[in-house]
PDB file of N, CA and C in Angstrom:
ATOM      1  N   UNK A   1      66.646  63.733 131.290  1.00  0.00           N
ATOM      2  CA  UNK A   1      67.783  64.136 132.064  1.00  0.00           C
ATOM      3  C   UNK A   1      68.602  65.201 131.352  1.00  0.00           C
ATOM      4  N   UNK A   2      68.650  65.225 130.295  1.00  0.00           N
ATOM      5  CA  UNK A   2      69.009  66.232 129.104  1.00  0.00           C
ATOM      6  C   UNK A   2      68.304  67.795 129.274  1.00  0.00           C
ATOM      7  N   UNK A   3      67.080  67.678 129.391  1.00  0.00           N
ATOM      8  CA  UNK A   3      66.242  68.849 129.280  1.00  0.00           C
ATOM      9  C   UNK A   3      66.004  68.918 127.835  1.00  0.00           C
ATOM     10  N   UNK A   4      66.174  70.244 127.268  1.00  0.00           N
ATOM     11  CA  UNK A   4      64.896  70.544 126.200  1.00  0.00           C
ATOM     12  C   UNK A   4      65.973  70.165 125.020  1.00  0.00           C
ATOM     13  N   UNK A   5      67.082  70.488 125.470  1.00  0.00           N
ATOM     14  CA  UNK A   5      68.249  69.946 124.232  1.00  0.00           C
ATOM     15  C   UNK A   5      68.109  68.725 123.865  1.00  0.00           C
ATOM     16  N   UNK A   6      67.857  67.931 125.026  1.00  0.00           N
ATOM     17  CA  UNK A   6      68.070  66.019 125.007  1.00  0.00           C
ATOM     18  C   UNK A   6      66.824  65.713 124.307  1.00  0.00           C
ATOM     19  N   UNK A   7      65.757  66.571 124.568  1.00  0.00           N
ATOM     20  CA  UNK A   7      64.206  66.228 123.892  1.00  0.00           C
ATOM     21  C   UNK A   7      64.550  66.070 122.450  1.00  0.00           C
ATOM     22  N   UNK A   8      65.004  67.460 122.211  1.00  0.00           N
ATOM     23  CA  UNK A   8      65.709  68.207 120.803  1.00  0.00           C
ATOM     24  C   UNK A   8      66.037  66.893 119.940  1.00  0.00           C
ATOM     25  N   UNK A   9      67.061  66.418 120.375  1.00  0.00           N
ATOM     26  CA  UNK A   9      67.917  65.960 120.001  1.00  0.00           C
ATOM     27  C   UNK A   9      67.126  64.493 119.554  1.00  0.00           C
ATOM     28  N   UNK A  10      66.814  64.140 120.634  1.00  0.00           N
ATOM     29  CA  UNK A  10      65.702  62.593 120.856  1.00  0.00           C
ATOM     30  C   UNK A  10      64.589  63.042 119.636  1.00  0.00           C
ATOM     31  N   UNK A  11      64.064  63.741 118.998  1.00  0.00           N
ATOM     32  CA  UNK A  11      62.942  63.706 118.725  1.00  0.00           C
ATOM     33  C   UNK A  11      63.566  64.183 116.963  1.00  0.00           C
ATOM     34  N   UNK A  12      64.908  64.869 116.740  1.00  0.00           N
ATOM     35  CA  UNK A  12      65.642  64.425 115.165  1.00  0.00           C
ATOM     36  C   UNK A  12      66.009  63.469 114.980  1.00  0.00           C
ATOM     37  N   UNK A  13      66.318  62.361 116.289  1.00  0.00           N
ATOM     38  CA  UNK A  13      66.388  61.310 116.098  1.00  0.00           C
ATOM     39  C   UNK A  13      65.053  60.515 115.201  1.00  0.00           C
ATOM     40  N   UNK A  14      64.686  60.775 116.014  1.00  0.00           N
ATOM     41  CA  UNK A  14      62.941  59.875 115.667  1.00  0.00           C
ATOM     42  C   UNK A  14      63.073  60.418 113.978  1.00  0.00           C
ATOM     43  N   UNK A  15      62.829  61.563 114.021  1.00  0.00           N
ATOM     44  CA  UNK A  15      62.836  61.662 112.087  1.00  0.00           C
ATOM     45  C   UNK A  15      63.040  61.248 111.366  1.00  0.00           C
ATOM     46  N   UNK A  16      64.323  61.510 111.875  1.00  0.00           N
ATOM     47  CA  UNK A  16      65.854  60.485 111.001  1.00  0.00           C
ATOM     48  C   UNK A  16      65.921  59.401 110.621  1.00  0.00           C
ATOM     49  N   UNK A  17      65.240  58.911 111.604  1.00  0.00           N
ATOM     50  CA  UNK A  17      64.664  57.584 111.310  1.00  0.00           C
ATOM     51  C   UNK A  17      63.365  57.230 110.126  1.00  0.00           C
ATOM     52  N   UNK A  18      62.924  57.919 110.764  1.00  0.00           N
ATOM     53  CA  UNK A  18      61.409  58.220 109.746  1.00  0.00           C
ATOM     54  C   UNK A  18      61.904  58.133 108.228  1.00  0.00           C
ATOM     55  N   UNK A  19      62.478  59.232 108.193  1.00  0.00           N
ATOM     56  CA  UNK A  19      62.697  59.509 107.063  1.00  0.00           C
ATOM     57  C   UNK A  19      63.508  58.578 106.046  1.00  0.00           C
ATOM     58  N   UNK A  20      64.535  58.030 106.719  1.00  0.00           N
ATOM     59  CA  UNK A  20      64.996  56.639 106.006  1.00  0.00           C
ATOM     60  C   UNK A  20      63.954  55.590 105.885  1.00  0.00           C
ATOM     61  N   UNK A  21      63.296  55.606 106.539  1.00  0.00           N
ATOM     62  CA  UNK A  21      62.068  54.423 106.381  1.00  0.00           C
ATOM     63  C   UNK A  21      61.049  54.797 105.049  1.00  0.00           C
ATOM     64  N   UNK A  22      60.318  55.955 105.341  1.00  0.00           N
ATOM     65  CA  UNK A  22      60.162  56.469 104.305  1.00  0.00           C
ATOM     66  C   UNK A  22      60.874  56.555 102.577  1.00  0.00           C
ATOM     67  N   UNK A  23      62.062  56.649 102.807  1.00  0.00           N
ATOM     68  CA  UNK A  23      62.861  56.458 101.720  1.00  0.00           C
ATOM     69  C   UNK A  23      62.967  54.846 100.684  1.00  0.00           C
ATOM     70  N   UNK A  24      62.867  53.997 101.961  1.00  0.00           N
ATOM     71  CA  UNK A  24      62.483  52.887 101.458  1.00  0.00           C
ATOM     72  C   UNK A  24      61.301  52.643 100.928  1.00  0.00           C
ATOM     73  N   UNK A  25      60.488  53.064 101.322  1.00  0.00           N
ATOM     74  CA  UNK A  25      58.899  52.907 100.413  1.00  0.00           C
ATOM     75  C   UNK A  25      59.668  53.129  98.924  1.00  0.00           C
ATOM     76  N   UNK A  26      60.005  53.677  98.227  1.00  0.00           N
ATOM     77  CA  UNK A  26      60.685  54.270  97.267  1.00  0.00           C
ATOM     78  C   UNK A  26      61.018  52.537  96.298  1.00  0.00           C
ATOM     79  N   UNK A  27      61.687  52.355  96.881  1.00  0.00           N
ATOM     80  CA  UNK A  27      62.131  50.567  96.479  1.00  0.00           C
ATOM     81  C   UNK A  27      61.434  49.385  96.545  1.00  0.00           C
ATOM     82  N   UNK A  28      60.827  49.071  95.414  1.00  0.00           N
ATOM     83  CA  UNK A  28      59.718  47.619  95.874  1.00  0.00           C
ATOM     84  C   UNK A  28      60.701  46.841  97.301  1.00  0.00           C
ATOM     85  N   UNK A  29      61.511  46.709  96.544  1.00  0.00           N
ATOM     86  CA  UNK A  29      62.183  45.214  97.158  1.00  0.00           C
ATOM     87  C   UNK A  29      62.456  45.653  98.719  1.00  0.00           C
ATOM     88  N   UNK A  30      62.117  47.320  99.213  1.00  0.00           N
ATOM     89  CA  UNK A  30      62.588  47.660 100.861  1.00  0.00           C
ATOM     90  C   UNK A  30      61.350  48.202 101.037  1.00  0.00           C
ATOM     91  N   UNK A  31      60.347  48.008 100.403  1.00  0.00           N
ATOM     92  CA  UNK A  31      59.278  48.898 101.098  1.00  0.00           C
ATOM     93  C   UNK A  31      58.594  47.915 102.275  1.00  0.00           C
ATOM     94  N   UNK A  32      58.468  46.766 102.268  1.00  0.00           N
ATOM     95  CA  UNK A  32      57.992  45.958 103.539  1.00  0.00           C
ATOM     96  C   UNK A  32      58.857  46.518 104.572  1.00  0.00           C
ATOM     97  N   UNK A  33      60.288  46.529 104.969  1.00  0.00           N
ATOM     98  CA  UNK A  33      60.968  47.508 105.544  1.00  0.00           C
ATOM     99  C   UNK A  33      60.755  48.206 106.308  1.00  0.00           C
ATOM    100  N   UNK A  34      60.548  49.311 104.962  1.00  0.00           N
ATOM    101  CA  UNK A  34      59.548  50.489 105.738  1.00  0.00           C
ATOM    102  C   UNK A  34      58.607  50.806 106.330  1.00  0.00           C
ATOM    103  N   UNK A  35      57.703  50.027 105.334  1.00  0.00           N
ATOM    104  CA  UNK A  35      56.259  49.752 105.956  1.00  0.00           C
ATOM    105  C   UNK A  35      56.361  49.412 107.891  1.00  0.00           C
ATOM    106  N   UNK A  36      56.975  48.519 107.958  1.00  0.00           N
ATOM    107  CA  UNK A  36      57.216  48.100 109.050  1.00  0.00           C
ATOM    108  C   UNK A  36      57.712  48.810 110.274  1.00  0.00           C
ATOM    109  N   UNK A  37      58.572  49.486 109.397  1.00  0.00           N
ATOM    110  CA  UNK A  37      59.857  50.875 110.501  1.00  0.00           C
ATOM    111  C   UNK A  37      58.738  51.406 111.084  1.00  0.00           C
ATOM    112  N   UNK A  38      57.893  51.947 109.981  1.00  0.00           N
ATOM    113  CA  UNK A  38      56.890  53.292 109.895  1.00  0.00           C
ATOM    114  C   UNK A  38      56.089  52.975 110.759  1.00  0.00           C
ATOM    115  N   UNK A  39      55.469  51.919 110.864  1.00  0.00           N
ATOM    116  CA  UNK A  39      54.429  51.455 112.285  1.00  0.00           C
ATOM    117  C   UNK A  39      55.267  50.744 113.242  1.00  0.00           C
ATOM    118  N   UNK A  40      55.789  50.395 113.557  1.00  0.00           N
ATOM    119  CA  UNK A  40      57.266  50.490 114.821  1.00  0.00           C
ATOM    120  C   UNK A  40      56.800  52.078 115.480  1.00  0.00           C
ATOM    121  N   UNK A  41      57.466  52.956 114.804  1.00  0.00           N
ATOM    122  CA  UNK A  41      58.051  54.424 114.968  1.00  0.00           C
ATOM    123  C   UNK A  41      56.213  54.990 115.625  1.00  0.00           C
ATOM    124  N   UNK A  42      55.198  54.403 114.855  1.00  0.00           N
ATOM    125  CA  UNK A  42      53.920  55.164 115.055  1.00  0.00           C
ATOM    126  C   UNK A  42      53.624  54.663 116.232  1.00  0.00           C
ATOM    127  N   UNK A  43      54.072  53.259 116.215  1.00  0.00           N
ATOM    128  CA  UNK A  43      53.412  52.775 117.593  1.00  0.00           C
ATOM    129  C   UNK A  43      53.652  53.014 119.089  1.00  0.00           C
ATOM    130  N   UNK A  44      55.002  53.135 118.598  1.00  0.00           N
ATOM    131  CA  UNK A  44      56.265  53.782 119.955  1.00  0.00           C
ATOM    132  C   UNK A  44      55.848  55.008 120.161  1.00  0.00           C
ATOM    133  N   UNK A  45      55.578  56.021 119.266  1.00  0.00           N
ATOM    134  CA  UNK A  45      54.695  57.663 119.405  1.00  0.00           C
ATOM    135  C   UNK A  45      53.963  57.175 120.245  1.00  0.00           C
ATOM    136  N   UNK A  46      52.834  56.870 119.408  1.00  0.00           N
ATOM    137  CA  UNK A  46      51.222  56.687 120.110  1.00  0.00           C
ATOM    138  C   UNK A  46      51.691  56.122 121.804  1.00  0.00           C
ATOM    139  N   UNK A  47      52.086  55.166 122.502  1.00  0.00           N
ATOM    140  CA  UNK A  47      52.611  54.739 123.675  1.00  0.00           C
ATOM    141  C   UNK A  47      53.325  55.679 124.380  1.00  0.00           C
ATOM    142  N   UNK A  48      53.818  56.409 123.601  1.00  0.00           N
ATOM    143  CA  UNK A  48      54.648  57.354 124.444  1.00  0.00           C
ATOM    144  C   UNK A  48      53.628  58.858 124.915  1.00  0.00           C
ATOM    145  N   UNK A  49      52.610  58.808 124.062  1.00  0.00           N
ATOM    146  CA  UNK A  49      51.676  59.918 124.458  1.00  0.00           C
ATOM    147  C   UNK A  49      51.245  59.651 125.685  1.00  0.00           C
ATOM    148  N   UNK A  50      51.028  58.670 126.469  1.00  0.00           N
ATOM    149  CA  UNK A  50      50.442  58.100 127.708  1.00  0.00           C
ATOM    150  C   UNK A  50      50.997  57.396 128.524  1.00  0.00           C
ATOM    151  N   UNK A  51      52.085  56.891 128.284  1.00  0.00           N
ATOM    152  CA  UNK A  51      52.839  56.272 129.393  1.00  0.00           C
ATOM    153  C   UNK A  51      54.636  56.199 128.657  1.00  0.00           C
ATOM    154  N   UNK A  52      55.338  56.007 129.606  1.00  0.00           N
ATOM    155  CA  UNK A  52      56.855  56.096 129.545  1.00  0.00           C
ATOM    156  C   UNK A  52      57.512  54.798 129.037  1.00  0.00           C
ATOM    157  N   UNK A  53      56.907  54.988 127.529  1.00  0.00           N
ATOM    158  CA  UNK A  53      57.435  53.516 126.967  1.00  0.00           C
ATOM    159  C   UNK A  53      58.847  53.201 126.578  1.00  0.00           C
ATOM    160  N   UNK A  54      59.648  54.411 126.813  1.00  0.00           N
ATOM    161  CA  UNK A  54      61.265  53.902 126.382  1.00  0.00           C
ATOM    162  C   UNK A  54      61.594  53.398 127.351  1.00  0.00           C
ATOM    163  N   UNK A  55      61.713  52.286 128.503  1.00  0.00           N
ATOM    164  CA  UNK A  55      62.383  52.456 129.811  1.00  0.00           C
ATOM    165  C   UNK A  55      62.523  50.668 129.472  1.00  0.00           C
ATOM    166  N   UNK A  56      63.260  50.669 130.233  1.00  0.00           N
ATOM    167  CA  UNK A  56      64.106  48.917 130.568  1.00  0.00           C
ATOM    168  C   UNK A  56      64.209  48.567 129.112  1.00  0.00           C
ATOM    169  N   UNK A  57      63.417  46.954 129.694  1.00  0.00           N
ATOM    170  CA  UNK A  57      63.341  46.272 128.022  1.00  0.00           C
ATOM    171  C   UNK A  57      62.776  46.816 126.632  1.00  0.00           C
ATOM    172  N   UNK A  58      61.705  47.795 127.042  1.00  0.00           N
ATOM    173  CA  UNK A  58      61.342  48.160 125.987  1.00  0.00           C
ATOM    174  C   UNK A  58      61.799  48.965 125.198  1.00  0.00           C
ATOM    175  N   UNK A  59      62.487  49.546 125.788  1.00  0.00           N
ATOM    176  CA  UNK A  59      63.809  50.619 125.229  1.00  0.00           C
ATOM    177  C   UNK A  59      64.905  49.422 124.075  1.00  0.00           C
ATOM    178  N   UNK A  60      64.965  48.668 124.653  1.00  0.00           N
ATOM    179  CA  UNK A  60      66.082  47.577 124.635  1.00  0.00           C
ATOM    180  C   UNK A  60      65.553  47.138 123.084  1.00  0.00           C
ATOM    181  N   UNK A  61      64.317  46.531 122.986  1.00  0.00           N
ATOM    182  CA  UNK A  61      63.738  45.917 121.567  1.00  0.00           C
ATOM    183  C   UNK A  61      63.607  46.935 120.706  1.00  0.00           C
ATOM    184  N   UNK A  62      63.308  48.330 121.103  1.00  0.00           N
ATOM    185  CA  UNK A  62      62.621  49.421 120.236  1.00  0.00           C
ATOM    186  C   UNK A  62      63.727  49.557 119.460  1.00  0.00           C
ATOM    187  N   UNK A  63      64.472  50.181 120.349  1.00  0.00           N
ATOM    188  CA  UNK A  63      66.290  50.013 119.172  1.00  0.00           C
ATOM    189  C   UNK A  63      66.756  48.927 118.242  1.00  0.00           C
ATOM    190  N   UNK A  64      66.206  47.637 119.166  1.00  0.00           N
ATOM    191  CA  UNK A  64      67.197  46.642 118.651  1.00  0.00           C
ATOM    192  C   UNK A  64      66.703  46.484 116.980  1.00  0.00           C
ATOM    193  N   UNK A  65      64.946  46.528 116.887  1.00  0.00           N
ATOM    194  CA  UNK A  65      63.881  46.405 115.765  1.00  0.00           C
ATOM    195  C   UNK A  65      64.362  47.262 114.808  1.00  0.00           C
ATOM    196  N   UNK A  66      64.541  48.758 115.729  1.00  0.00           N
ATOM    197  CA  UNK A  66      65.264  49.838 114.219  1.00  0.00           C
ATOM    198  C   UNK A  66      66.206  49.091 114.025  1.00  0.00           C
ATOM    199  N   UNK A  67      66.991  48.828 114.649  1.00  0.00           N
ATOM    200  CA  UNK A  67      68.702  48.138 114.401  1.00  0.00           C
ATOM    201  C   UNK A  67      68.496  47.334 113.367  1.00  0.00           C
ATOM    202  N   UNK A  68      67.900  46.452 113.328  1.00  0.00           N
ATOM    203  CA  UNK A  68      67.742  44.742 112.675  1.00  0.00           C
ATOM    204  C   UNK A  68      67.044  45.661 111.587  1.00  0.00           C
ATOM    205  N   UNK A  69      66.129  46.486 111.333  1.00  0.00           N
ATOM    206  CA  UNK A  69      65.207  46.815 109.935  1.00  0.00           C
ATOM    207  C   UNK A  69      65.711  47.895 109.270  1.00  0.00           C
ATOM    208  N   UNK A  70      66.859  48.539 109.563  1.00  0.00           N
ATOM    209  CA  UNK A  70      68.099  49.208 108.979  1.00  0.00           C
ATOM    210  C   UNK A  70      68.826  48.228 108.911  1.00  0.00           C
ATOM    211  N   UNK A  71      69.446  47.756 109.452  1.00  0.00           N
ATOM    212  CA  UNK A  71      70.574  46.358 108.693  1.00  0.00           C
ATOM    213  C   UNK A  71      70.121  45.890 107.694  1.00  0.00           C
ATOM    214  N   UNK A  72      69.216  45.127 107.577  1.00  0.00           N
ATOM    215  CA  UNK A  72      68.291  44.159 106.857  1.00  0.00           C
ATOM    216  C   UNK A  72      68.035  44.946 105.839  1.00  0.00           C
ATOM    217  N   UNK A  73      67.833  46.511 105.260  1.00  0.00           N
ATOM    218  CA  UNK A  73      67.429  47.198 104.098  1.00  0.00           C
ATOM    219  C   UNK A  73      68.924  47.058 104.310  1.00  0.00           C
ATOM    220  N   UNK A  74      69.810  47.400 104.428  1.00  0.00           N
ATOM    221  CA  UNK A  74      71.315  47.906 104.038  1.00  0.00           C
ATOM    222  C   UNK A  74      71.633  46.512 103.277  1.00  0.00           C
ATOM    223  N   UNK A  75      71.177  45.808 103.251  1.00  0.00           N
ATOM    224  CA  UNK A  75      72.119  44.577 102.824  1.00  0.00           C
ATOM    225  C   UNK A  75      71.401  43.916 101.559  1.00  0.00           C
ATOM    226  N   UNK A  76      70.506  44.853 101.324  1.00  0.00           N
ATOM    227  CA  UNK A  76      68.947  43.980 100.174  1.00  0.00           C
ATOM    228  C   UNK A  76      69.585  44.907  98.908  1.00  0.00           C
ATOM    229  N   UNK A  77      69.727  44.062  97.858  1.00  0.00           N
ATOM    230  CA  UNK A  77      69.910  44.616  96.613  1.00  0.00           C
ATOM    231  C   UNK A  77      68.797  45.981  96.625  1.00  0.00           C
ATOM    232  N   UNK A  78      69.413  46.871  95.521  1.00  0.00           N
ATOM    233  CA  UNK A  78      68.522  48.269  95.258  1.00  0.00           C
ATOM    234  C   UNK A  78      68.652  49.148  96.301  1.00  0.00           C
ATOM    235  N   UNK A  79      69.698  49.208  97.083  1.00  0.00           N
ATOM    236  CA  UNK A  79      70.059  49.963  98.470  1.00  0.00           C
ATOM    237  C   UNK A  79      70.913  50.853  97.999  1.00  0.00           C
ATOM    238  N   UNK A  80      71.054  51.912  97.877  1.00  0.00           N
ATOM    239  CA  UNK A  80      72.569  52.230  97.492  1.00  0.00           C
ATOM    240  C   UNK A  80      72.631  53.357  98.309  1.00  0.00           C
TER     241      UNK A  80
END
């Protein structure tokens, strides 16, 4: 509904994400974390190449999973 800006925008998101996940590999104690973010994030790609996987609920968990696996590193010793 955005157009190419909203894509834009949606898809530094996705990085952004990435890339904190990534960052956690870095830390024994957050790399399960990451590990985890990182195939979340791949799996949601791959689904999205073929069908419109952000919509209703699934939209709803995809966030909620980043939500909960960014909290959950924010709060683990070796975070800073």
């Amino acid at each position: 509904q955005l157009g190419l800006a909203g894509a834009g925008i949606f898809a530094v998101l996705l990085v952004l994400i990435a890339v904190e996940y990534a960052g956690m590999l870095r830390v024994r104690e957050l790399a399960p974390y990451g590990i985890v973010g990182l195939a979340i994030l791949a799996g949601f790609v791959t689904k999205s190449l073929t069908d419109d996987f952000l919509h209703r609920h699934n939209a709803a968990v995809f966030w909620a999973l980043n939500g909960m696996l960014l909290g959950l590193a924010s709060r683990k010793p070796g975070r800073e």
